[in-house]
N, C-alpha and C. Protein backbone atom coordinates (compact mmCIF):
# COMPACT_ATOMS: atom_id res chain seq x y z
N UNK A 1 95.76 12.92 158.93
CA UNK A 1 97.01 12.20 158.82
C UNK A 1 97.60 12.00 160.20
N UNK A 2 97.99 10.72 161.00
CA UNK A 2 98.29 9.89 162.16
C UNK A 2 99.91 11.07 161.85
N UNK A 3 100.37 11.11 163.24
CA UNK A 3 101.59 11.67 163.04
C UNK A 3 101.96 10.52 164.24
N UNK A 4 103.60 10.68 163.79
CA UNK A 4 104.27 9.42 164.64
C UNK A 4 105.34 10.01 165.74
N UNK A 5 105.64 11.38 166.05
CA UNK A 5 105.79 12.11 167.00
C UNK A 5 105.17 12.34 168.11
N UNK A 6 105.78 12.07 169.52
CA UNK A 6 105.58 12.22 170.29
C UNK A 6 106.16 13.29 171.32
N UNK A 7 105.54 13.99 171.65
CA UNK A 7 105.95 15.38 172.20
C UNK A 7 106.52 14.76 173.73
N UNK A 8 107.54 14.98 174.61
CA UNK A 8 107.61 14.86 175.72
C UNK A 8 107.40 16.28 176.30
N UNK A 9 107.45 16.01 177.84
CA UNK A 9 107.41 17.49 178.76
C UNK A 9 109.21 18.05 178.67
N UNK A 10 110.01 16.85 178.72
CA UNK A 10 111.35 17.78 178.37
C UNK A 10 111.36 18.40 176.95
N UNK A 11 110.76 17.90 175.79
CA UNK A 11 110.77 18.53 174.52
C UNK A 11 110.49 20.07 174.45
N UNK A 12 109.33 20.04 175.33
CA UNK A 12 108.79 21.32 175.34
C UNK A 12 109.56 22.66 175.58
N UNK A 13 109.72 22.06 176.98
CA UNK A 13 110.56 23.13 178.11
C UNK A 13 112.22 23.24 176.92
N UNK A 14 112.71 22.12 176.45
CA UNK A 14 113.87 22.03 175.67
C UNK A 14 113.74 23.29 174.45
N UNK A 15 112.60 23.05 173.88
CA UNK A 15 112.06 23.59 172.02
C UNK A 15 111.83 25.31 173.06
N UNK A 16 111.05 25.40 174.03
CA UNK A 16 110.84 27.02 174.36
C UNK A 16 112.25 27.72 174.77
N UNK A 17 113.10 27.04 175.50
CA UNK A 17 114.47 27.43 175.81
C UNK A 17 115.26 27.93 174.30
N UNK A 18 115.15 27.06 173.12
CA UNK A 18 116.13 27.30 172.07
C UNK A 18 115.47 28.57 171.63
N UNK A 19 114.12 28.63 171.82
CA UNK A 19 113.32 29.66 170.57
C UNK A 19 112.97 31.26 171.33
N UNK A 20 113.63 30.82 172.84
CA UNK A 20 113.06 32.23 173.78
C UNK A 20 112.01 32.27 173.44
N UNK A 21 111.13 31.49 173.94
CA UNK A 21 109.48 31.18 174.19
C UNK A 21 109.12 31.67 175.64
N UNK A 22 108.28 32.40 176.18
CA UNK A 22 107.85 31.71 177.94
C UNK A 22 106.37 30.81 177.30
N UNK A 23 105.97 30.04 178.22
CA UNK A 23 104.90 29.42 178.10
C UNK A 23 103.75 29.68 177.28
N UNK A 24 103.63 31.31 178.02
CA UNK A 24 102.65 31.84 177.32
C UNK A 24 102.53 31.92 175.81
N UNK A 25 103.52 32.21 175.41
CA UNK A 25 103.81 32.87 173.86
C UNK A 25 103.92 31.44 173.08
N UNK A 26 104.00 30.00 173.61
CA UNK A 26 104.08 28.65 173.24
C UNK A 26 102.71 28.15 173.25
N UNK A 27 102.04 28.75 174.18
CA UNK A 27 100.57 28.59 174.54
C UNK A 27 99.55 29.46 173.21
N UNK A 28 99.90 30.21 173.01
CA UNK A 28 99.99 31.18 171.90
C UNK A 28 99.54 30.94 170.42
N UNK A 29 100.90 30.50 170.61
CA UNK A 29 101.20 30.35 169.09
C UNK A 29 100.09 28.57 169.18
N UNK A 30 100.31 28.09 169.98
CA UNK A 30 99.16 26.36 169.91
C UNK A 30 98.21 26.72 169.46
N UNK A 31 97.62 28.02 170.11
CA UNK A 31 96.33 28.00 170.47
C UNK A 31 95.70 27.42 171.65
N UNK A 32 96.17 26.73 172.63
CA UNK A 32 96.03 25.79 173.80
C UNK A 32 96.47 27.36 174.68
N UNK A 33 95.80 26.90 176.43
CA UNK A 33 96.20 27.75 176.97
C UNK A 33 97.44 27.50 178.13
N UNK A 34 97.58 28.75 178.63
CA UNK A 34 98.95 28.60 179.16
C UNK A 34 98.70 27.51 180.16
N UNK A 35 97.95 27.48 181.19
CA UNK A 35 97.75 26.42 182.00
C UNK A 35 97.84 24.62 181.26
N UNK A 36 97.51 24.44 180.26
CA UNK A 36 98.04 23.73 180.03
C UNK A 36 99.25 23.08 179.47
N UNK A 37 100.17 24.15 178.86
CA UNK A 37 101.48 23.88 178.88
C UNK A 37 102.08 23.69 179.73
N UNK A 38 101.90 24.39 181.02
CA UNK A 38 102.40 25.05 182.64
C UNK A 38 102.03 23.23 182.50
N UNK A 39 101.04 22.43 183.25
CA UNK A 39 100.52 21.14 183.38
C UNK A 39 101.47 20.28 183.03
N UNK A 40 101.53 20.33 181.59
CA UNK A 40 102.35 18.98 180.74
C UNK A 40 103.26 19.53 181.07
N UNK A 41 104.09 20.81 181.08
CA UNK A 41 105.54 20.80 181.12
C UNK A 41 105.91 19.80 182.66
N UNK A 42 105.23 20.49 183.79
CA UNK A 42 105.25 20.18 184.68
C UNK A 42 104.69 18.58 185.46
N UNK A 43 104.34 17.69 184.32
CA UNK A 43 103.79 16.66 184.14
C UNK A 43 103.08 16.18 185.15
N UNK A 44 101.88 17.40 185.50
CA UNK A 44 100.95 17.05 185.84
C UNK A 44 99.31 16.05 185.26
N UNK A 45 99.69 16.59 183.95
CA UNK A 45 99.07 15.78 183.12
C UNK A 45 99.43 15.50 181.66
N UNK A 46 99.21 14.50 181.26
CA UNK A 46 99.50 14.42 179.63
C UNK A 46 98.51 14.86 179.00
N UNK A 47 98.57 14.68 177.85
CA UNK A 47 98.01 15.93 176.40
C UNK A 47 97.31 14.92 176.00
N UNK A 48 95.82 15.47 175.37
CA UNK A 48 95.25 14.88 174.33
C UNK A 48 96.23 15.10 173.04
N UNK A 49 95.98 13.94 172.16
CA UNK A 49 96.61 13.80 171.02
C UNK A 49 96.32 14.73 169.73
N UNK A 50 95.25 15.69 170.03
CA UNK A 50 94.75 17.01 169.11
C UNK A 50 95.58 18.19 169.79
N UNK A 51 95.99 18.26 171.14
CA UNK A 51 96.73 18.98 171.77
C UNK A 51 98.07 18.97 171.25
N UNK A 52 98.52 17.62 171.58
CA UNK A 52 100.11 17.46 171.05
C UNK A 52 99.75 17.59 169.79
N UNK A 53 99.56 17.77 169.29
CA UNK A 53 99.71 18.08 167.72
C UNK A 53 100.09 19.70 167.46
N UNK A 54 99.20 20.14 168.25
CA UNK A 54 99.15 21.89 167.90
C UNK A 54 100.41 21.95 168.25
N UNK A 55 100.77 21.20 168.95
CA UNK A 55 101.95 21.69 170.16
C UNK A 55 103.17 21.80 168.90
N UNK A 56 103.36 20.77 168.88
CA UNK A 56 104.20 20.10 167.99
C UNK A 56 104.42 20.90 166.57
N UNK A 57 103.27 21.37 166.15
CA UNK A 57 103.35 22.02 165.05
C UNK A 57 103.71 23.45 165.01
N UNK A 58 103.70 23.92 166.62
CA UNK A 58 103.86 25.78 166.47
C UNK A 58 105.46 25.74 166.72
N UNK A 59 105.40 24.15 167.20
CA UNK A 59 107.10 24.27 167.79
C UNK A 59 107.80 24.33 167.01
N UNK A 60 107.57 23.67 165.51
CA UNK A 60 108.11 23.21 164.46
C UNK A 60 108.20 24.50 163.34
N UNK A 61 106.92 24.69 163.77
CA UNK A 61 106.78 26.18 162.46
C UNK A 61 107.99 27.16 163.09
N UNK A 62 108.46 27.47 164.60
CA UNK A 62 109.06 28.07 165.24
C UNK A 62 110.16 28.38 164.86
N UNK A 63 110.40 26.97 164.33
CA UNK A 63 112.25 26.61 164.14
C UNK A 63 112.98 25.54 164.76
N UNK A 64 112.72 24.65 165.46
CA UNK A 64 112.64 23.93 166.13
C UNK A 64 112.33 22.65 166.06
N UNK A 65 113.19 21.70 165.82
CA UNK A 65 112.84 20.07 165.48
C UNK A 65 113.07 19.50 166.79
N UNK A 66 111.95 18.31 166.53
CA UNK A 66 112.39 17.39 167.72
C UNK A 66 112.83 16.36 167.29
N UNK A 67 114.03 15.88 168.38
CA UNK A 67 114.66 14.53 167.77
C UNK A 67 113.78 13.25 168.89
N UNK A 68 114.05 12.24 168.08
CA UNK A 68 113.09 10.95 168.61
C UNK A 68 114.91 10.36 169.89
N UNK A 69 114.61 9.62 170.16
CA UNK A 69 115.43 8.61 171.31
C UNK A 69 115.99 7.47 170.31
N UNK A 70 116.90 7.58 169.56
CA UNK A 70 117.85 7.02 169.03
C UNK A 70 119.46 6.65 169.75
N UNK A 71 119.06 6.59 171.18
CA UNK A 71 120.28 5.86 171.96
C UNK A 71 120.95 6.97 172.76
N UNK A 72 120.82 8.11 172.19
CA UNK A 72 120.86 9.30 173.21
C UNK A 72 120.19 9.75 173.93
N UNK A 73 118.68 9.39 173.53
CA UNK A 73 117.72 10.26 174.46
C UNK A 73 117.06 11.32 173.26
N UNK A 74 116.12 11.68 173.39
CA UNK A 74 115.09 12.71 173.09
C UNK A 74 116.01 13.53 173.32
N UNK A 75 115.91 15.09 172.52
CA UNK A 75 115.96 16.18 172.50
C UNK A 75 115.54 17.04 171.32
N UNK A 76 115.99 17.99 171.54
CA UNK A 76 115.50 19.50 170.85
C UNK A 76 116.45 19.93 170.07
N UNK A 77 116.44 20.54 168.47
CA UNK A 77 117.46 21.45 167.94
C UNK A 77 116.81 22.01 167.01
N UNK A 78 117.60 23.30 167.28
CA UNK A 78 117.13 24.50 165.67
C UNK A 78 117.42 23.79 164.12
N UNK A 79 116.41 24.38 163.38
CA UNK A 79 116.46 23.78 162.06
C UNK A 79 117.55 24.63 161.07
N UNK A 80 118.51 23.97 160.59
CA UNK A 80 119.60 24.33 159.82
C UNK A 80 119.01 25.70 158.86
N UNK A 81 119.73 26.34 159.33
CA UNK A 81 119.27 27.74 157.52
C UNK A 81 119.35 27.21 156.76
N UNK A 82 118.05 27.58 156.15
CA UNK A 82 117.99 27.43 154.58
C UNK A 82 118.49 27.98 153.68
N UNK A 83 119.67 27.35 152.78
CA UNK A 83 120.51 27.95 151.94
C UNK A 83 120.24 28.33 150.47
N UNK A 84 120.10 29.50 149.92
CA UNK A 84 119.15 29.88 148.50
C UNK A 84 119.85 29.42 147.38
């Protein structure tokens, strides 16, 4: 399944800041290694699209949504508690 999210290097560094991530433990939870988070954060290089995915998905499982650029700009926020 095509996902229509696109991870930026501020998303990242944004989503590890809310969740008290360091790299490593973001690198981690991907499965990808730290050098390449260190890379994209630092946008030395962009991500294969099997990469951003993991990415995207440990960020998400984390707690952590990404918002798309709807006139503000891209960013990062925690996902509302779930109310029983």
């Amino acid at each position: 399944m095509p996902h229509a999210k696109i991870l930026l290097p501020a998303h990242c560094r944004g989503a590890r800041g809310l969740l008290n991530w360091s790299q490593a433990e973001l690198a981690e939870r991907a499965g990808v290694s730290r050098s390449t988070v260190k890379d994209f954060e630092t946008e030395r290089h962009a991500l294969h699209h099997s990469t951003e995915r993991l990415l995207i998905v440990a960020i998400e499982q984390g707690g952590a949504v990404l918002l798309t650029d709807e006139g503000a700009g891209p960013g990062v926020r925690l996902k509302a508690p779930e109310t029983s």
